[in-house]
Protein backbone atom coordinates (compact mmCIF):
# COMPACT_ATOMS: atom_id res chain seq x y z
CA UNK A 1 -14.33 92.04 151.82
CA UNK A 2 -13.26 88.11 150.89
CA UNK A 3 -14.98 88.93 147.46
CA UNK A 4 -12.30 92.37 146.85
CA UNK A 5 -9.57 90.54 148.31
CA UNK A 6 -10.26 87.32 145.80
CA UNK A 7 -10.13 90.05 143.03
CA UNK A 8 -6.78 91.57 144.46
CA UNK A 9 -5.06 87.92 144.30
CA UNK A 10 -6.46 87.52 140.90
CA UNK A 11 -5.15 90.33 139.13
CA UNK A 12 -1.92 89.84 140.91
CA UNK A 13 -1.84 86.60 139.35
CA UNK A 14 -2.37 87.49 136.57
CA UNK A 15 0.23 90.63 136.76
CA UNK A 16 2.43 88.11 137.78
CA UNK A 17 1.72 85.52 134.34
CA UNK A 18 2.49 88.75 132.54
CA UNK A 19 5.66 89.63 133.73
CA UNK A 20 6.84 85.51 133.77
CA UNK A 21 5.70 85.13 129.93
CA UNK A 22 7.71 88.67 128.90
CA UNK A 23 10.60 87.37 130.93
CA UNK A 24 10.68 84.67 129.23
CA UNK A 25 9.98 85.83 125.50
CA UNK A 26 12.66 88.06 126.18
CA UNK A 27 15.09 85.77 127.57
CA UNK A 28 14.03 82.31 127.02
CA UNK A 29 15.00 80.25 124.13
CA UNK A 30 12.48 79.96 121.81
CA UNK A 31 14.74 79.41 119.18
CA UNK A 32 14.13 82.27 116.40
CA UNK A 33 13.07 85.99 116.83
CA UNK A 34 10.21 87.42 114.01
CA UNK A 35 9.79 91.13 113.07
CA UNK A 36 7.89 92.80 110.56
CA UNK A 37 8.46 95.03 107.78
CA UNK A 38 8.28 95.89 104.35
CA UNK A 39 10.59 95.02 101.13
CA UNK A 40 12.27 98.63 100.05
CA UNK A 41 14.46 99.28 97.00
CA UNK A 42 17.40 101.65 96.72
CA UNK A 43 15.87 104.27 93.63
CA UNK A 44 17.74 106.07 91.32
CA UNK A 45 16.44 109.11 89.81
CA UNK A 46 18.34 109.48 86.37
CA UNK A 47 18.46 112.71 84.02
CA UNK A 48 20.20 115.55 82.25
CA UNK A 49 22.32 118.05 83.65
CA UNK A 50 21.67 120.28 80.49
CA UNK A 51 18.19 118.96 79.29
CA UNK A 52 16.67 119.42 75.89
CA UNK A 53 14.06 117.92 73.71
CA UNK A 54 13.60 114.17 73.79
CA UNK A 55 14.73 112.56 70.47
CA UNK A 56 13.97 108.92 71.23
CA UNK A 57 13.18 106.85 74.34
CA UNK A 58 14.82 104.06 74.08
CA UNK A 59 13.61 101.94 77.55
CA UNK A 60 10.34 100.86 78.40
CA UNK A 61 8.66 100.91 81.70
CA UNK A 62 9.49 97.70 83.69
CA UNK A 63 12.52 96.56 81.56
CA UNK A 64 15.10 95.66 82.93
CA UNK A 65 19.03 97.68 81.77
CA UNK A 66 22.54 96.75 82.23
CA UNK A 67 24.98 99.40 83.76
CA UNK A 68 25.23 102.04 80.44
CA UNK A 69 22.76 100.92 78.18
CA UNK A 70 21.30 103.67 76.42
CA UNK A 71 17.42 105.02 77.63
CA UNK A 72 16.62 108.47 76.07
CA UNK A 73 18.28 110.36 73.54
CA UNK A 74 18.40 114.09 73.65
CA UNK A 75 18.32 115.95 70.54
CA UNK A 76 22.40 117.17 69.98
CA UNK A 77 21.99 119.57 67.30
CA UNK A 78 23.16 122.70 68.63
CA UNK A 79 26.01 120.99 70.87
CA UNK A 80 27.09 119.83 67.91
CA UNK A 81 27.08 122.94 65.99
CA UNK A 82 29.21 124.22 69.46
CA UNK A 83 31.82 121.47 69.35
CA UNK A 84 32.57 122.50 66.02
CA UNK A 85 33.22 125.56 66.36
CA UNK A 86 35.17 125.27 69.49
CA UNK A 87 36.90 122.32 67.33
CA UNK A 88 37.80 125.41 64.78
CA UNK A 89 39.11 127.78 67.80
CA UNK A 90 41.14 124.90 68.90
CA UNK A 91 43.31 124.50 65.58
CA UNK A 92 43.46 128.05 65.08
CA UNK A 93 45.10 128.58 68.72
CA UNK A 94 47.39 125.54 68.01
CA UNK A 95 48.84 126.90 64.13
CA UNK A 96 49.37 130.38 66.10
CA UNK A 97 51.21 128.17 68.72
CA UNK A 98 53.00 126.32 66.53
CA UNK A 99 54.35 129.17 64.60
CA UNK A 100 55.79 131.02 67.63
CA UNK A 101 57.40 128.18 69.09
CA UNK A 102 59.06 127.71 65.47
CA UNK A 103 60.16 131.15 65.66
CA UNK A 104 60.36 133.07 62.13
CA UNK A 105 61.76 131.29 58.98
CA UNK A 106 65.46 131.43 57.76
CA UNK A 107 64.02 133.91 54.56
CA UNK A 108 62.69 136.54 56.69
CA UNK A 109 66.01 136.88 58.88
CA UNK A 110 68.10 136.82 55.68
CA UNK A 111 65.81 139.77 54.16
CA UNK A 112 65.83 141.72 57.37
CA UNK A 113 69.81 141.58 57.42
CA UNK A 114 69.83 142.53 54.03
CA UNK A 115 67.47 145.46 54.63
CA UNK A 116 70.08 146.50 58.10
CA UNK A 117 72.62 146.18 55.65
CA UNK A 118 71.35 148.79 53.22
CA UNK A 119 69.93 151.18 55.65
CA UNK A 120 73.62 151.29 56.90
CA UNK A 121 75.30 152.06 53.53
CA UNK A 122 73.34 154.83 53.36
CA UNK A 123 74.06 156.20 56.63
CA UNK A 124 77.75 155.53 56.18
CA UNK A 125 77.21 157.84 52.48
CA UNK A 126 75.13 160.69 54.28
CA UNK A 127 77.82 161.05 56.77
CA UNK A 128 80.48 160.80 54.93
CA UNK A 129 79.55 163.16 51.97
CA UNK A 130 79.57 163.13 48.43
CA UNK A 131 83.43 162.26 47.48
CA UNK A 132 85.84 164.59 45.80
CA UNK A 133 85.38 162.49 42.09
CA UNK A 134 81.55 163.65 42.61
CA UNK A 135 82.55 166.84 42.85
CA UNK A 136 85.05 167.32 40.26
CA UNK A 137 81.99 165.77 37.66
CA UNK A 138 79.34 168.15 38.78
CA UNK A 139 81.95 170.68 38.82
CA UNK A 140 82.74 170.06 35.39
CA UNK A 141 79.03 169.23 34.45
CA UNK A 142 78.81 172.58 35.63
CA UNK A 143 81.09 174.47 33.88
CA UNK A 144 79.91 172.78 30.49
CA UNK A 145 76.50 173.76 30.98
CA UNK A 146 77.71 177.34 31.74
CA UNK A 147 79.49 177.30 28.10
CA UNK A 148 76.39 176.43 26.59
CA UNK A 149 74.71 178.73 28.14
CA UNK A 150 76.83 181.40 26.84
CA UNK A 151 77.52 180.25 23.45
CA UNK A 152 73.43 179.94 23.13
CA UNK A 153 73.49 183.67 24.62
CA UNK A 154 75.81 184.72 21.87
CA UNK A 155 73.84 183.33 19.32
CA UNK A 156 70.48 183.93 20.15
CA UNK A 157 72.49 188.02 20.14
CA UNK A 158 73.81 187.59 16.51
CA UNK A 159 69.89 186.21 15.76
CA UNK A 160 68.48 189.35 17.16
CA UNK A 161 70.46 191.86 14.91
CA UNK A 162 69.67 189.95 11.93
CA UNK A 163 66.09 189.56 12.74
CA UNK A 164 65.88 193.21 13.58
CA UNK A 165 67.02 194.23 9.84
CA UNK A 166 64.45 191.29 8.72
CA UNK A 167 67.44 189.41 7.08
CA UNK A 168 65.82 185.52 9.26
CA UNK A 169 62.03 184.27 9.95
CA UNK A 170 60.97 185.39 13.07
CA UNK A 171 60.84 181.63 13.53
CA UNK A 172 64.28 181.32 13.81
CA UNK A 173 64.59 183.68 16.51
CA UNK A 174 62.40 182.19 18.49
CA UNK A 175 63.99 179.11 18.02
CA UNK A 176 67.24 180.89 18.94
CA UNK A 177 65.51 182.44 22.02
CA UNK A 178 64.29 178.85 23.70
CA UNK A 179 67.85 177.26 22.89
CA UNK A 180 69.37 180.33 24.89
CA UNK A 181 66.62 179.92 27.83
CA UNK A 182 67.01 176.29 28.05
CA UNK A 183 70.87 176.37 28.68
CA UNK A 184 70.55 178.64 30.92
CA UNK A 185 68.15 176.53 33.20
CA UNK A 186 70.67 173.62 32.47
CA UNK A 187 73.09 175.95 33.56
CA UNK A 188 71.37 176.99 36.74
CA UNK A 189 70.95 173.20 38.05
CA UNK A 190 74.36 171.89 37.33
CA UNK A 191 75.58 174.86 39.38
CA UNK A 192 72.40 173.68 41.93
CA UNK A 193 73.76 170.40 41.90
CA UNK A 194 77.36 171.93 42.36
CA UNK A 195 76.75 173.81 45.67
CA UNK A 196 74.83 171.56 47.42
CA UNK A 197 77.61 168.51 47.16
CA UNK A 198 80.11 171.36 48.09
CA UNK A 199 77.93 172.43 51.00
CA UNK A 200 77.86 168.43 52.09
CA UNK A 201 74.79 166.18 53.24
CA UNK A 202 72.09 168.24 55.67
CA UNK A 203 71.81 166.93 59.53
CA UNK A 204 67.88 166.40 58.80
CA UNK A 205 69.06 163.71 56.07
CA UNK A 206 71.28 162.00 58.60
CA UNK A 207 69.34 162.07 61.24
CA UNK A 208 66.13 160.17 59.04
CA UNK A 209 68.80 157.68 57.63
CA UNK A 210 69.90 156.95 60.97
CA UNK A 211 66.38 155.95 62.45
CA UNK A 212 66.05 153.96 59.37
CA UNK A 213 68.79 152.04 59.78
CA UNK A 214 67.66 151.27 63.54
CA UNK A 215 64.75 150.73 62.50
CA UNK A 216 65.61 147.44 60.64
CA UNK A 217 68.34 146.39 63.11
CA UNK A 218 65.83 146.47 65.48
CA UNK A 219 63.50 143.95 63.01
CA UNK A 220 66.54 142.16 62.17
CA UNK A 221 67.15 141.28 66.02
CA UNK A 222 63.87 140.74 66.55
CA UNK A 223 63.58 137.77 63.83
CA UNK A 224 66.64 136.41 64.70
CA UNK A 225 65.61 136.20 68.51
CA UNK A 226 62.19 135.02 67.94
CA UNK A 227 58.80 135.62 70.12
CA UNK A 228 59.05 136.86 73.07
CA UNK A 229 58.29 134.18 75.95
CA UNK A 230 55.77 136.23 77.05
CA UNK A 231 53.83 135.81 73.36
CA UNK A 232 54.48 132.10 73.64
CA UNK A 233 53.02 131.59 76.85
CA UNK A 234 50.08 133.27 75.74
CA UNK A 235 49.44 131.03 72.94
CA UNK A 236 50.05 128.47 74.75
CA UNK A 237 47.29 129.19 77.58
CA UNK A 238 45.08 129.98 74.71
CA UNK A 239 45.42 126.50 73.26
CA UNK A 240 45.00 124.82 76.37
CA UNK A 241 41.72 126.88 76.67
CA UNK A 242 40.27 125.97 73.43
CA UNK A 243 40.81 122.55 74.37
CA UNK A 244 39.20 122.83 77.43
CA UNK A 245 36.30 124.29 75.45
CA UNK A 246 36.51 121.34 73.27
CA UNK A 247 36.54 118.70 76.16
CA UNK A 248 32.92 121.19 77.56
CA UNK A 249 31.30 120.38 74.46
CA UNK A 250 31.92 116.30 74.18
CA UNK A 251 30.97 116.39 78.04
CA UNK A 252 28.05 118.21 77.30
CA UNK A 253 27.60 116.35 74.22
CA UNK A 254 27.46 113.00 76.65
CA UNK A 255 24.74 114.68 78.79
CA UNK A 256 22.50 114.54 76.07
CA UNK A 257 22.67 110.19 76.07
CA UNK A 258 20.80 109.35 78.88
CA UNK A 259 21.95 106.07 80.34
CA UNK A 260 21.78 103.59 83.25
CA UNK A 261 24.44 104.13 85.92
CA UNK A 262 23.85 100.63 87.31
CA UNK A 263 22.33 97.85 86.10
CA UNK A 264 18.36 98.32 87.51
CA UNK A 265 14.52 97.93 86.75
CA UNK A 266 13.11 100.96 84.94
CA UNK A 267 10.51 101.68 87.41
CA UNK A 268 9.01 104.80 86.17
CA UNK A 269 10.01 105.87 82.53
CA UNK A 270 7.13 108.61 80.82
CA UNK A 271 8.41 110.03 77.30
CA UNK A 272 7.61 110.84 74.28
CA UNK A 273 9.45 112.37 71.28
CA UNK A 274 9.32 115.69 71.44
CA UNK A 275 8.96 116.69 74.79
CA UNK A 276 11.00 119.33 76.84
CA UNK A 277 13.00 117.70 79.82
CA UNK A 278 14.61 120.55 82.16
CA UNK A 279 17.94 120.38 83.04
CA UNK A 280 19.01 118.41 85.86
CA UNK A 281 15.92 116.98 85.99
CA UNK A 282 15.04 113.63 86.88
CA UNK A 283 13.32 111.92 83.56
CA UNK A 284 13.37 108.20 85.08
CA UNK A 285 13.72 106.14 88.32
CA UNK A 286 15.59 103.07 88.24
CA UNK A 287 15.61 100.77 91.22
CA UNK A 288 18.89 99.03 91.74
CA UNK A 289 18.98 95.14 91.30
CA UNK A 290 20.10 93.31 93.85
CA UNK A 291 19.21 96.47 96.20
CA UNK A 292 16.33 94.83 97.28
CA UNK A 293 15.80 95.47 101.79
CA UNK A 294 13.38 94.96 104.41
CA UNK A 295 12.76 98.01 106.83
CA UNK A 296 11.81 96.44 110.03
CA UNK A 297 11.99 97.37 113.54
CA UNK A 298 14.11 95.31 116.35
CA UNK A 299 12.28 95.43 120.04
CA UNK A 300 14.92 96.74 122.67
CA UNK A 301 14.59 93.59 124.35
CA UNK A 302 15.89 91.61 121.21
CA UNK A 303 18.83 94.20 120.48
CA UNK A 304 21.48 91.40 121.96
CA UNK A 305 20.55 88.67 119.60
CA UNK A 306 21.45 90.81 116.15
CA UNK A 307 24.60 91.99 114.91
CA UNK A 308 25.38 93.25 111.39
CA UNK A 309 26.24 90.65 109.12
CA UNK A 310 23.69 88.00 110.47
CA UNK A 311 21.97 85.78 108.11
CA UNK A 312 18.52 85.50 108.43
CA UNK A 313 15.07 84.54 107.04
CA UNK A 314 12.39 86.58 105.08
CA UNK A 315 8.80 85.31 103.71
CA UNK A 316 6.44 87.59 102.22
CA UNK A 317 2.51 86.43 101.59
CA UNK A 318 2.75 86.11 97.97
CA UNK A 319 5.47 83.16 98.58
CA UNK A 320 3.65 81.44 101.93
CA UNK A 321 6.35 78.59 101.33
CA UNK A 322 9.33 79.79 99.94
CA UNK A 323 12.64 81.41 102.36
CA UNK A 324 14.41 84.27 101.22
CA UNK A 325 17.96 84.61 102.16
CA UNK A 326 18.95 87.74 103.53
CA UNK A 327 21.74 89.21 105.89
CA UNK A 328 21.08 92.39 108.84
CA UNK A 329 22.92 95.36 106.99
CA UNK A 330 22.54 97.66 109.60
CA UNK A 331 20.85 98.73 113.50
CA UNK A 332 20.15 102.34 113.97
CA UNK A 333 21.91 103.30 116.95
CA UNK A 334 19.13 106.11 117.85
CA UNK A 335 16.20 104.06 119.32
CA UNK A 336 12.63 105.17 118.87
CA UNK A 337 8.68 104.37 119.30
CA UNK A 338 7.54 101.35 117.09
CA UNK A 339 5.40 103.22 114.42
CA UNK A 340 1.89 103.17 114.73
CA UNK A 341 1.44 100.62 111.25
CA UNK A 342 3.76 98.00 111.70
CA UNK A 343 2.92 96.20 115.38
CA UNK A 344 -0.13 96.09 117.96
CA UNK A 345 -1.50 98.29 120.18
CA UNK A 346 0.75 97.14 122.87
CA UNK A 347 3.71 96.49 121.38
CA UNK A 348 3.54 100.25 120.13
CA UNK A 349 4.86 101.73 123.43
CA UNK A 350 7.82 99.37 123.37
CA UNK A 351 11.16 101.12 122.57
CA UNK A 352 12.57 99.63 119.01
CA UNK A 353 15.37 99.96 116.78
CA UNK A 354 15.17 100.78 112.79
CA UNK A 355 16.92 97.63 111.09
CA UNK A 356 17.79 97.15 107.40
CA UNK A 357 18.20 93.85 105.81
CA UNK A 358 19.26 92.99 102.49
CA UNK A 359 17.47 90.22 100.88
CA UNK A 360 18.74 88.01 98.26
CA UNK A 361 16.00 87.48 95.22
CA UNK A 362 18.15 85.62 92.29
CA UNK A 363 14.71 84.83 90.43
CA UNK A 364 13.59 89.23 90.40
CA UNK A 365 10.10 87.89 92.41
CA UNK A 366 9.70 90.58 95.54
CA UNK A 367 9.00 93.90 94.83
CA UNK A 368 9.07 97.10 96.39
CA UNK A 369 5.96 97.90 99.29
CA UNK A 370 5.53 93.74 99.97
CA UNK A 371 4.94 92.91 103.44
CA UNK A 372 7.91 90.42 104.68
CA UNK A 373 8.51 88.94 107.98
CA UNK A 374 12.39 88.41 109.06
CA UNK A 375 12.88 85.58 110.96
CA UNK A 376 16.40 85.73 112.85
CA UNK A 377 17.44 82.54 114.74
CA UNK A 378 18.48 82.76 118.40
CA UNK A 379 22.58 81.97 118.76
């Protein structure tokens, strides 16, 4: 019984150191706080939104670019063969632009008048009829034709008794025959002529002059009041289309240049001329200089001593005796079990909070997956 009860005291003892020594790393001053983690780099995956075959990588694995240099080149031939012929659609929509905003030239209005002009003599004529001078000189035409006629008649009738007693060539009364049907032809289309100016102009003949003669007034408006608005606006959306078109193939043409959005470390770059990259794609990852953080994990217990923005400490084994510089960027709000690599077996039940620091590393030294502990001095 002495013997249990010397074992109870002991391990209440020793219950008791416990408790004192975590009261007291929690809460005493020991004058800096230490927690693990391990050196992260933003990455930034880098590619073509249209892809294509590689021309020529420029970057090397492990080099480091400024913000825009150049790393592969995409081959551009058939973007280029696009952008000029959306070049070619452009200036074609702008001349047909240009010449309805101009409106039509100062020669084309003049002729159209001119045609208006005629087209409404002639209506004037039809409707008014032939005058009465016309008539008197197809009248007259007329009535000398007709005395032709029968002088040739009378003629042709002397030929015809003296051919009948053989006294003339049957030549000549054949001769004398044609005369005599000739005039008579001559006089059957002067009298023609005659009745038709007496009978005055048909309605058919008015009525086609008419619709000719609206039918340039209408083109002679037309030139004089230009396009229509509607026309112009047309154009005018169909230039600012090709130009869109235009402004698609130089972005596109861009897409095929590959370069660095920041300046970085080419961390994985694997190329060769020739090869098919898809579009959108990633065909590089850059990690960001200067992006360089430790992922570590803040114990509940410690949460009061760190704020955002607090300088602190790192060290890393490759460096045993050299302090990096670095500042807390952030504290996860959402607390959560200490992860099963990072602490000891005990300390993996405690209740910890994801922390990010930034580290400064002027000389490029740390890299990526390094073990670093932050040391963060008690305030």
């Amino acid at each position: 019984m002495k013997r249990s009860k010397l074992i109870l005291i002991i391990l209440a003892a020793a219950l008791a150191t416990v408790a004192g020594y975590a009261y007291w790393n929690a809460n005493g001053n020991h004058g800096a706080i230490v927690i693990s983690g391990v050196i992260e780099a933003d990455d930034i995956h880098v590619g073509s939104k249209l892809g294509g075959r590689v021309l020529k990588v420029v970057a090397k694995r492990g080099q480091t670019v400024k913000a825009g240099e150049t790393l592969v080149l995409l081959e551009p031939k058939e973007i280029d063969a696009s952008l000029a012929e959306a070049q070619a659609g452009l200036r074609q929509a702008e001349a047909k632009y240009a010449l309805l905003t101009a409106g039509f030239r100062k020669e084309e209005i003049e002729q159209a008048e001119a045609a208006a002009k005629q087209a409404q003599a002639e209506l004037d004529q039809l409707i008014s009829g032939p005058r009465q001078q016309e008539i008197d000189q197809v009248a007259a035409e007329w009535k000398a034709a007709k005395a032709q006629a029968e002088n040739a008649q009378k003629f042709l009738q002397r030929m015809e008794g003296l051919s009948k007693r053989e006294l003339i060539a049957k030549q000549e009364y054949d001769d004398a025959l044609a005369k005599a049907d000739e005039a008579e032809q001559k006089m059957a289309a002067a009298r023609e002529r005659y009745n038709l100016l007496l009978a005055g102009t048909r309605p058919e003949e008015v009525e086609r002059a008419r619709q000719r003669w609206a039918e340039m007034d209408a083109k002679r408006r037309q030139l004089k009041s230009g396009f229509r608005k509607e026309e112009i606006a047309q154009a005018k959306s169909e230039t600012e289309a090709a130009r869109a078109r235009v402004q698609l193939m130089y972005t596109q043409l861009e897409e095929t240049v590959i370069k660095a959005p920041v300046d970085a470390l080419v961390d994985t770059l694997d190329l060769e001329p020739g090869d098919l990259v898809g579009a959108g794609k990633p065909v590089a990852t850059l990690l960001r200089i200067g992006s360089l953080w430790v992922r570590a994990y803040l114990p509940e217990a410690r949460l009061g001593f760190v704020q955002p923005g607090l300088p602190v400490k790192v060290h890393v084994d490759s460096f045993p005796g050299k302090d990096f510089r670095g500042t807390v960027r952030r504290i996860f709000r959402q607390g959560e079990f200490t992860p099963r690599n990072v602490q000891t077996h005990e300390e993996r039940a405690l209740q910890v909070f994801q922390t990010e620091v930034v580290v400064d590393d002027p000389d490029n030294v740390l890299r990526p997956g390094m073990n670093a502990d932050v040391t963060i001095e008690k305030r």
